[in-house]
C-alpha atoms as a PDB file:
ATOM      1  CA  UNK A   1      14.318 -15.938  19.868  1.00  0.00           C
ATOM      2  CA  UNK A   2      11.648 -14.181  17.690  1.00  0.00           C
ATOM      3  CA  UNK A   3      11.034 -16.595  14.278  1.00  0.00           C
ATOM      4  CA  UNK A   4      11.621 -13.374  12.215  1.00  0.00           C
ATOM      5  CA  UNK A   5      15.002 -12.340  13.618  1.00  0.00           C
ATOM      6  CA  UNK A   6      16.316 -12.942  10.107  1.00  0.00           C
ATOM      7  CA  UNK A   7      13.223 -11.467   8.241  1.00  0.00           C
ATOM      8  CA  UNK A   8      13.211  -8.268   6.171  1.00  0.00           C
ATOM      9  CA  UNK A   9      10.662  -6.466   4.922  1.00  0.00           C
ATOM     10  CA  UNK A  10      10.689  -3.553   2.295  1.00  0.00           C
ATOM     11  CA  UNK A  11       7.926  -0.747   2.049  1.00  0.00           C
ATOM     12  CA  UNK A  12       7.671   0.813  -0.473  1.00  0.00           C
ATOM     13  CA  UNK A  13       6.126   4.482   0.072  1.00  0.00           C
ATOM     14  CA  UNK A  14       7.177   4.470   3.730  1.00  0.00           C
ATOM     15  CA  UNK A  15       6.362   7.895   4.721  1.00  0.00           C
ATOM     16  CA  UNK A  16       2.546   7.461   4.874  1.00  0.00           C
ATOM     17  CA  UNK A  17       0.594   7.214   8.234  1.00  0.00           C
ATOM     18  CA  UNK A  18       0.214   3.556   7.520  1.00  0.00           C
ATOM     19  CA  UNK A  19       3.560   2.918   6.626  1.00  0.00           C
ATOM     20  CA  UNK A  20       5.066   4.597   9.538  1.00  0.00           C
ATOM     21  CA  UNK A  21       2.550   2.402  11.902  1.00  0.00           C
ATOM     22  CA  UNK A  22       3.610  -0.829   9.863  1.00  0.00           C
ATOM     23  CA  UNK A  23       7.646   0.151  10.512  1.00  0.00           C
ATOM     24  CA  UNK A  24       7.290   0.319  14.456  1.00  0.00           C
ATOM     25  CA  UNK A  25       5.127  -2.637  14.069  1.00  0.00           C
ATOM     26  CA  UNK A  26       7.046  -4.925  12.056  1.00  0.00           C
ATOM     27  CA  UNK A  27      10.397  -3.861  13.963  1.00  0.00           C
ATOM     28  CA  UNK A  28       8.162  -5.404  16.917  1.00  0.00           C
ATOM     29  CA  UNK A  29       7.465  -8.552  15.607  1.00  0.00           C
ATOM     30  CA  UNK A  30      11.404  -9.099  14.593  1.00  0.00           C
ATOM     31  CA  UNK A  31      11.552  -8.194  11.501  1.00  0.00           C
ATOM     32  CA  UNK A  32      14.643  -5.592   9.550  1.00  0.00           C
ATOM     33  CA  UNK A  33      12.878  -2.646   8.104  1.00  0.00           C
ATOM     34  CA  UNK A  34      13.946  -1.811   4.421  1.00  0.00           C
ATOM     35  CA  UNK A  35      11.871   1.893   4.688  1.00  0.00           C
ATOM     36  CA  UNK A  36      11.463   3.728   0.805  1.00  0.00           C
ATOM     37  CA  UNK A  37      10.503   6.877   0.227  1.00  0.00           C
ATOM     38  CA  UNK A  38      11.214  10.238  -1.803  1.00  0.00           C
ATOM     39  CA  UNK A  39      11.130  12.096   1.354  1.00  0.00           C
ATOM     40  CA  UNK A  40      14.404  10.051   3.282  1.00  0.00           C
ATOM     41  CA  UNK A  41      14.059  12.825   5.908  1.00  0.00           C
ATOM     42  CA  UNK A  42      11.005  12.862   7.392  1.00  0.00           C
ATOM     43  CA  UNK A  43      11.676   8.595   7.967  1.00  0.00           C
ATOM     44  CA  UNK A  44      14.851   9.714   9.699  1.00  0.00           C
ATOM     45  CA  UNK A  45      13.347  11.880  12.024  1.00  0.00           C
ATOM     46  CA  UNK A  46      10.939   9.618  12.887  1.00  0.00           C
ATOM     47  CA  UNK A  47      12.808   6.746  13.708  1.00  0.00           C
ATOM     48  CA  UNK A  48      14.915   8.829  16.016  1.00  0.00           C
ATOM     49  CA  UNK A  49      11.704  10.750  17.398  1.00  0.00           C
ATOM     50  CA  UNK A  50      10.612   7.217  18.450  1.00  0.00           C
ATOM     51  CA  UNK A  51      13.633   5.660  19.345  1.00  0.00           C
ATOM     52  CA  UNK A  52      13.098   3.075  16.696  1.00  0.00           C
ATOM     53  CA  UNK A  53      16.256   0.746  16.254  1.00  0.00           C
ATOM     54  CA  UNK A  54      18.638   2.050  14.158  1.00  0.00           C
ATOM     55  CA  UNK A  55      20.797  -1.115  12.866  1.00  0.00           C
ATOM     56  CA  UNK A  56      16.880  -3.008  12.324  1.00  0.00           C
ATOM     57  CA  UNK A  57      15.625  -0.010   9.853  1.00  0.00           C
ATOM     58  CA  UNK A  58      17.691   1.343   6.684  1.00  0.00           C
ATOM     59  CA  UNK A  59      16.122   4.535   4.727  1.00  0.00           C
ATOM     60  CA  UNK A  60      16.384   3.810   1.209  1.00  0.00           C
ATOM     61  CA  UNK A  61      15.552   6.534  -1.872  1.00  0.00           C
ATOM     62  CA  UNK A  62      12.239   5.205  -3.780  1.00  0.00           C
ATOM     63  CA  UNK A  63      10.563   7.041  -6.241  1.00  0.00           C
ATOM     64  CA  UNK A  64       7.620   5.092  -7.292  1.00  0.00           C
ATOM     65  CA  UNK A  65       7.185   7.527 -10.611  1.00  0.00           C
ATOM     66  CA  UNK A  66      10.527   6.842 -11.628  1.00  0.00           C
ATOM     67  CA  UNK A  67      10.079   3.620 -13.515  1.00  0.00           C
ATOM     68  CA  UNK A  68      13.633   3.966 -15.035  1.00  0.00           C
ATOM     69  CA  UNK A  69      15.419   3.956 -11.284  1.00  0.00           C
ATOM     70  CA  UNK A  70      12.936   0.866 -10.393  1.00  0.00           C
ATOM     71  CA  UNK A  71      15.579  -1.901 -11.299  1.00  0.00           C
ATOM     72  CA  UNK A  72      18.778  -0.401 -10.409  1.00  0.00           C
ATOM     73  CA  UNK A  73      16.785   0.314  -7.342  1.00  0.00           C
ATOM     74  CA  UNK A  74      16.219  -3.376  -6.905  1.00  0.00           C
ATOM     75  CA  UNK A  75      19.459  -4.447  -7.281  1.00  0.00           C
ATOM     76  CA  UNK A  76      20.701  -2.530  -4.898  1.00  0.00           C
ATOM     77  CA  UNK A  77      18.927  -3.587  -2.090  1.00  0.00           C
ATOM     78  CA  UNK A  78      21.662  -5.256   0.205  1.00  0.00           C
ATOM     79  CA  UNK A  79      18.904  -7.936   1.373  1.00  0.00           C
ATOM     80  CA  UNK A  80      16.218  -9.090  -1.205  1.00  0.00           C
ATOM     81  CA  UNK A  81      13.137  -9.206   0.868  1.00  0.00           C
ATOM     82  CA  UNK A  82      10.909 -11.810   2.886  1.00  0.00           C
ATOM     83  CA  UNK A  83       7.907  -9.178   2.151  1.00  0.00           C
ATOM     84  CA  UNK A  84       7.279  -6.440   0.177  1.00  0.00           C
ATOM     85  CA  UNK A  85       4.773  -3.517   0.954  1.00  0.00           C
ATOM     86  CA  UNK A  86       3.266  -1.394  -1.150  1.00  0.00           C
ATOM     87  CA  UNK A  87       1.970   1.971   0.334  1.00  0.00           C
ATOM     88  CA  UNK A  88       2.732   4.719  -2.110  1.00  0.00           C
ATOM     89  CA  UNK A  89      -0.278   6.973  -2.675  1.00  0.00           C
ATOM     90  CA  UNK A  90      -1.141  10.021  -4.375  1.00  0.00           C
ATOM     91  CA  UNK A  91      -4.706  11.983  -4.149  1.00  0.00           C
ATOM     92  CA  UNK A  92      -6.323  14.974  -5.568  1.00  0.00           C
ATOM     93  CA  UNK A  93      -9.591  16.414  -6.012  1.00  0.00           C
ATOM     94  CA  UNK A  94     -11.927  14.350  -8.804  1.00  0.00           C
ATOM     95  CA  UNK A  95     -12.430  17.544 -10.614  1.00  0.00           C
ATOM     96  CA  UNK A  96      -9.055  18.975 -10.384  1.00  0.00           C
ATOM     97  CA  UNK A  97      -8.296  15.720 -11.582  1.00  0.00           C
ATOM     98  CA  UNK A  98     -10.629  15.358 -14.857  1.00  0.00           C
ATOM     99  CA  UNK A  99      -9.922  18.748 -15.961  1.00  0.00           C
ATOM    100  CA  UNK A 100      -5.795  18.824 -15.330  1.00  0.00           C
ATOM    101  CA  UNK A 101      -4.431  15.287 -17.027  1.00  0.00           C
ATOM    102  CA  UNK A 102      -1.282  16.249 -15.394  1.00  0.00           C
ATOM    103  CA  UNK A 103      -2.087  15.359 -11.642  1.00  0.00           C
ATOM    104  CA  UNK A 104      -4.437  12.512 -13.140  1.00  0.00           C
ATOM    105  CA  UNK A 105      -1.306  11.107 -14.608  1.00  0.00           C
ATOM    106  CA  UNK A 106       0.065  11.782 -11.126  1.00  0.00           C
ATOM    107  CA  UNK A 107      -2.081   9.388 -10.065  1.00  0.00           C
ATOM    108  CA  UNK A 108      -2.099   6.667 -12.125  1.00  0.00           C
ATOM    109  CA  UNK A 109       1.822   6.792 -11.926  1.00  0.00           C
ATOM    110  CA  UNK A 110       1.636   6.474  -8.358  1.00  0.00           C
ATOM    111  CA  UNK A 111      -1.245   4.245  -7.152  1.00  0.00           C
ATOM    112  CA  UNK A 112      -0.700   1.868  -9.874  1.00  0.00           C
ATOM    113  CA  UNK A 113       1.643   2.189 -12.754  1.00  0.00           C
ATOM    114  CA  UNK A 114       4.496   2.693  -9.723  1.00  0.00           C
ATOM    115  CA  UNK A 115       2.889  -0.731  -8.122  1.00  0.00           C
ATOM    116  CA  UNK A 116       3.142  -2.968 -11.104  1.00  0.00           C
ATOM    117  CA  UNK A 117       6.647  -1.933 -12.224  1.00  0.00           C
ATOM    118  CA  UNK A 118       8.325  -2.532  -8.801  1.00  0.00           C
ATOM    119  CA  UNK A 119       6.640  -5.014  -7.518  1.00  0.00           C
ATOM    120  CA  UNK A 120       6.883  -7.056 -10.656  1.00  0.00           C
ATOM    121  CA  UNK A 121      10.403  -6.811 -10.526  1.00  0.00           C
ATOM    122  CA  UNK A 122      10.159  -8.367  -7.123  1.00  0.00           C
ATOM    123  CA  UNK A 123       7.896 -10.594  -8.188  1.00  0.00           C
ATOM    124  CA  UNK A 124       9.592 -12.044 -11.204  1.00  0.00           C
ATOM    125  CA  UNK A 125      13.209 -12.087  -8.738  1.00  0.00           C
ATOM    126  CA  UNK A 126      12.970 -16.516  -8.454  1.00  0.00           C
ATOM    127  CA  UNK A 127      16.525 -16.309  -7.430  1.00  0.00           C
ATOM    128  CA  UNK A 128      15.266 -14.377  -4.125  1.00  0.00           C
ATOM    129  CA  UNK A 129      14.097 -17.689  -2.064  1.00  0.00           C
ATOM    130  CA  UNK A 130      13.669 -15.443   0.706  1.00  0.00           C
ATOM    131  CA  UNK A 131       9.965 -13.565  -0.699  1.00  0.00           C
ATOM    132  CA  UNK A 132       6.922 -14.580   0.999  1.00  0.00           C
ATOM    133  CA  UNK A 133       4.562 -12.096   0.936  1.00  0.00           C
ATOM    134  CA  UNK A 134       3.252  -9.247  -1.394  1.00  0.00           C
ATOM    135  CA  UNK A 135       0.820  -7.002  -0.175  1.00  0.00           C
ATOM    136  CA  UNK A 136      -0.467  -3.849  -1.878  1.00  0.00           C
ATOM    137  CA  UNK A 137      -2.853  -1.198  -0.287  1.00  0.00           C
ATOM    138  CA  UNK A 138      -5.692  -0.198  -2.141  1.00  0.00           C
ATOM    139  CA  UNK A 139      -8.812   1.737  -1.233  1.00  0.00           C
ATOM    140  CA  UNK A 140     -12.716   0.957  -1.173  1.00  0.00           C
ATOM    141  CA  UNK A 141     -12.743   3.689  -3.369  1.00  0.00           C
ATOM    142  CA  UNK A 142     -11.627   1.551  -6.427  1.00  0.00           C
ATOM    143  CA  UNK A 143     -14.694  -1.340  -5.736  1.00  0.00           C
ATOM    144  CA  UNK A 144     -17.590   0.833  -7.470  1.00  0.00           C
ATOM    145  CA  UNK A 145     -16.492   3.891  -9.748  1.00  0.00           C
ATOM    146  CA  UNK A 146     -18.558   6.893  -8.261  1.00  0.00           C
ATOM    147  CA  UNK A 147     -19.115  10.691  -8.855  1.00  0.00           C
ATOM    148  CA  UNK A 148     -16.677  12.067  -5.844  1.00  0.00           C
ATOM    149  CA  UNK A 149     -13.480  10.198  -6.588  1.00  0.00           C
ATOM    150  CA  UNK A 150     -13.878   8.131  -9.742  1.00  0.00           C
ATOM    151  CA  UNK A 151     -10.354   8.984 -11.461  1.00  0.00           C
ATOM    152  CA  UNK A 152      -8.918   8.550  -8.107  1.00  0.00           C
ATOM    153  CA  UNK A 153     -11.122   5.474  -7.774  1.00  0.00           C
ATOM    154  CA  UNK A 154      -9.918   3.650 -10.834  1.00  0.00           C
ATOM    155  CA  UNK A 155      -6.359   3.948 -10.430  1.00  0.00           C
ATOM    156  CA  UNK A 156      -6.993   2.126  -7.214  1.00  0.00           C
ATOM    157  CA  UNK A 157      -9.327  -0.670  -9.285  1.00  0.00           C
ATOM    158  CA  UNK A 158      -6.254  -1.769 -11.414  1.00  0.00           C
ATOM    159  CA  UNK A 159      -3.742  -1.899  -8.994  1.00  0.00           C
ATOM    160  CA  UNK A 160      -6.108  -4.368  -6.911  1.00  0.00           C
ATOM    161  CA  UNK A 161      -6.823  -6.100 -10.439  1.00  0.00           C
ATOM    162  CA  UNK A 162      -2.994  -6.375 -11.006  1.00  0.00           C
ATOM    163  CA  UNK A 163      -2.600  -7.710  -7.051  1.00  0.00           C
ATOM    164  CA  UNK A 164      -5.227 -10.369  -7.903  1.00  0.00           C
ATOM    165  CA  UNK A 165      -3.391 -11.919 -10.999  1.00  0.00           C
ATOM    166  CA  UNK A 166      -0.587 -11.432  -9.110  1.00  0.00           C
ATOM    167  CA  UNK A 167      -1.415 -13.403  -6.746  1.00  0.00           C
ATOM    168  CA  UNK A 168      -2.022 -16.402  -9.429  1.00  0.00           C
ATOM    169  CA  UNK A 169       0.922 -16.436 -11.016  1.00  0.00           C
ATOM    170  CA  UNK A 170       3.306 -16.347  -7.875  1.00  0.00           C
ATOM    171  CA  UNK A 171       0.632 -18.998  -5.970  1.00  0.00           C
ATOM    172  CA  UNK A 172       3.177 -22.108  -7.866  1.00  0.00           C
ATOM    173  CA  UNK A 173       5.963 -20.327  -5.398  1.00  0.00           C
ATOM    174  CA  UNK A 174       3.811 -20.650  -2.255  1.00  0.00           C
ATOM    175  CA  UNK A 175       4.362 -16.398  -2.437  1.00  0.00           C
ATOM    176  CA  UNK A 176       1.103 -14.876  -1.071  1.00  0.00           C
ATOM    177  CA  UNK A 177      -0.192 -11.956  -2.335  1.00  0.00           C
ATOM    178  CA  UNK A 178      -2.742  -9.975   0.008  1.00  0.00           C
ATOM    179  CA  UNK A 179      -4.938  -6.745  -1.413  1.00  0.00           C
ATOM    180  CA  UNK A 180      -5.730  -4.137   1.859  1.00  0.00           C
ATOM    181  CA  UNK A 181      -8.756  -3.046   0.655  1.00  0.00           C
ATOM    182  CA  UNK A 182      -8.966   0.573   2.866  1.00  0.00           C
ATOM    183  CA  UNK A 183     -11.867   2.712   4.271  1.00  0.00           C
ATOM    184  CA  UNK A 184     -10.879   6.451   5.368  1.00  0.00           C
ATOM    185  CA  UNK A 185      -8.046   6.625   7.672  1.00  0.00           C
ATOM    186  CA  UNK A 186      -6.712   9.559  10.054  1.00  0.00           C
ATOM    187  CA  UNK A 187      -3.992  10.179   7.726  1.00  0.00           C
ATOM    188  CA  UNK A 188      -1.884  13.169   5.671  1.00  0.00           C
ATOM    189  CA  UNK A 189      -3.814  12.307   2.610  1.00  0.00           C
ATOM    190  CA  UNK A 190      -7.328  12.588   4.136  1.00  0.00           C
ATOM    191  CA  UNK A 191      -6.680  16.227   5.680  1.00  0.00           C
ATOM    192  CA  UNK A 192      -9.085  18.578   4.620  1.00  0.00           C
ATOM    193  CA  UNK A 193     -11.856  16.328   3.691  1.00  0.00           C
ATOM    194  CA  UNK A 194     -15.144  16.009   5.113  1.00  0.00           C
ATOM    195  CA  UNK A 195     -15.245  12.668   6.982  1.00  0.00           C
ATOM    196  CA  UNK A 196     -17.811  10.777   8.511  1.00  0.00           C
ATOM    197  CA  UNK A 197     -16.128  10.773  11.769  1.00  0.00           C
ATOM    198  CA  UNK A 198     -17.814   7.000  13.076  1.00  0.00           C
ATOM    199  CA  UNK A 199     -16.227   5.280   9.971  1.00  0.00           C
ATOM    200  CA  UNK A 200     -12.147   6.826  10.093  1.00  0.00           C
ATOM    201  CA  UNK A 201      -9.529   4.423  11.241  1.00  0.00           C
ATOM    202  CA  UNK A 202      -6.138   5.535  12.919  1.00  0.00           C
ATOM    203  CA  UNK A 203      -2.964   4.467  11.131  1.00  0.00           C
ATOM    204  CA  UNK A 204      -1.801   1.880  13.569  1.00  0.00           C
ATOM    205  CA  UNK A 205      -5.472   0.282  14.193  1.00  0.00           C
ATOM    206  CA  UNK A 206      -4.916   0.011   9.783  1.00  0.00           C
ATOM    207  CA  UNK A 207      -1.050  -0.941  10.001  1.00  0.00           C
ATOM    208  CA  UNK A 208      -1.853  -4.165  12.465  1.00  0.00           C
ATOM    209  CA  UNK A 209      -4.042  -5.906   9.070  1.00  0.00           C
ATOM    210  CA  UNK A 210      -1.058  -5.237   7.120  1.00  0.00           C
ATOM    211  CA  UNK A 211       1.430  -7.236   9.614  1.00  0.00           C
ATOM    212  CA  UNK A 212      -0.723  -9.791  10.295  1.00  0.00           C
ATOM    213  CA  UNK A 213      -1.880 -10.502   6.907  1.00  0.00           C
ATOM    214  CA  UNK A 214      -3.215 -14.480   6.184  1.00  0.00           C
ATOM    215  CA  UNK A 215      -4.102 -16.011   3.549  1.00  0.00           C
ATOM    216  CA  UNK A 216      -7.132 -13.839   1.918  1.00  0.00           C
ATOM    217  CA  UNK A 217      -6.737 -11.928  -1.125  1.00  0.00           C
ATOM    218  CA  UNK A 218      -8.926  -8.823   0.246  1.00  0.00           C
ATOM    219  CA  UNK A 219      -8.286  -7.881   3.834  1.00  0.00           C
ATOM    220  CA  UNK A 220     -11.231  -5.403   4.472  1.00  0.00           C
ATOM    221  CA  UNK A 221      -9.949  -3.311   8.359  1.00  0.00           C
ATOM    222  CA  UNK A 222     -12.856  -3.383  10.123  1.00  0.00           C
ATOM    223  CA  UNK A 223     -16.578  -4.624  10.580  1.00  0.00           C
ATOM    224  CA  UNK A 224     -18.337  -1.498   8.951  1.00  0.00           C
ATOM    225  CA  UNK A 225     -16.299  -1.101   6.068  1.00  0.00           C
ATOM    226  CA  UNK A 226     -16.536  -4.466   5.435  1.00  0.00           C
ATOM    227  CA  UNK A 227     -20.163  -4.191   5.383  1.00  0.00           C
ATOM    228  CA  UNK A 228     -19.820  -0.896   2.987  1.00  0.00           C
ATOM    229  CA  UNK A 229     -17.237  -3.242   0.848  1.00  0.00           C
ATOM    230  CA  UNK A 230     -19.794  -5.843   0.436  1.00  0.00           C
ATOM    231  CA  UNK A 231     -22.867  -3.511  -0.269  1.00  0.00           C
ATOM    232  CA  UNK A 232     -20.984  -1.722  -2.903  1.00  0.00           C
ATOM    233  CA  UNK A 233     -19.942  -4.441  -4.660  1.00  0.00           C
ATOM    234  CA  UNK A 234     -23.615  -5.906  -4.916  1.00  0.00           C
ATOM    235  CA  UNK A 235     -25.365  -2.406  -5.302  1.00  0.00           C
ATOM    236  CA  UNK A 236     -27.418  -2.409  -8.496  1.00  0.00           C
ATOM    237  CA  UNK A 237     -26.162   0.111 -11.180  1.00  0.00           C
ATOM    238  CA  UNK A 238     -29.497   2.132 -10.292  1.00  0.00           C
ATOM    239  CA  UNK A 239     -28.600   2.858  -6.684  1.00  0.00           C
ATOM    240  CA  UNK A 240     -24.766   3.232  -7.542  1.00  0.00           C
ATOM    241  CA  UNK A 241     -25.156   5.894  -9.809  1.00  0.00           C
ATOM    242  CA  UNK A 242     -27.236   7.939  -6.820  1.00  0.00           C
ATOM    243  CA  UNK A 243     -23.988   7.507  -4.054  1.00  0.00           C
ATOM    244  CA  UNK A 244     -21.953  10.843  -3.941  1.00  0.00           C
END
């Protein structure tokens, strides 16, 4: 019998790429799906489209922007979890986004302010004995703040900041906390954008470092980002300022 027949896991923005990947994934491996998402549609279709298990995944409402719903939301789960996932994202252009606060706000409410007020709530749950794991996905773009996507950037800087005390205070509970620190990926969000083709990563290649998370803090998918992760974080101010 699979070790995580009893298991559940809860992810939180489930409609992404990713997320979708990390459903079929985790169903694989054993585990219940708790699948969150504004858009409880598009998750039903696609579990029936791929003939996912139906009495392994339940669709659940999640707003990450509604901070208000976050506990009730919480309470309600049927099953606290074994591992939480957090995938919600929200993009727009850099300029769009310095010159309208309201999608900037978008943003921040999403990548990060929607990150630290659910997943605290699971966090700070010690009467759940079942929580193992945390694991937030964040973005290369929040190591070095640059020209292209620095609004974007930061929001994505805090929530890996938050992930990394995080992981502190819950490492007395044996409760690991992992940071997916992601490259460019064949997903909705990336559409339109002009990609260096050699360096994009498919969903499900992304969604198998999620599952099989260890024990590191960053989890950098794949040998060339993690080469781009390392130079950015050691490029002199000089150089930095002359990337895109």
């Amino acid at each position: 019998m699979n070790q995580n027949t009893n298991k559940t896991v809860l992810i939180l923005g489930a409609n992404s790429d990713v997320a979708k990947q990390c459903i079929i994934q985790y169903l694989e491996k054993g585990f219940s799906v708790m699948a969150a998402s504004r858009n409880t549609k598009s998750l039903e279709d696609f579990i029936v489209t791929n003939n996912l298990d139906q009495k392994k995944v339940t669709v659940l409402y999640f707003d990450a922007a509604d901070f208000d719903s976050h506990q009730q939301f919480y309470n309600d789960l049927s099953v606290k979890p074994h591992i939480a996932v957090y995938s919600a994202g929200f993009l727009v252009d850099n300029q769009k986004a310095l010159r309208d606060f309201k999608v900037a706000k978008q943003m921040m409410e999403v990548n990060y302010m929607g990150g630290v007020s659910i997943l605290s709530i699971i966090a700070m749950d010690e009467i759940n004995k079942n929580l193992e794991r945390i694991i937030g996905l964040s973005s290369l773009s929040g190591v070095r703040g640059r020209k292209s996507n620095f609004v974007y950037g930061s929001t994505k800087a805090a929530f890996t900041q938050y992930l990394a005390g995080l992981r502190q205070e819950l490492a007395s509970r044996k409760i690991t906390v992992n940071a997916l620190v992601i490259g460019y990926i064949r997903t909705k969000i990336n559409e339109g954008l002009e990609l260096n083709e050699s360096l994009i990563m498919e969903p499900d290649y992304v969604a198998k470092f999620i599952v099989n998370a260890g024990n590191s803090f960053t989890i950098v998918p794949n040998f060339k980002w993690k080469m781009i992760y390392h130079i950015l974080r050691l490029l002199p101010e000089s150089l930095a300022a002359k990337l895109p």
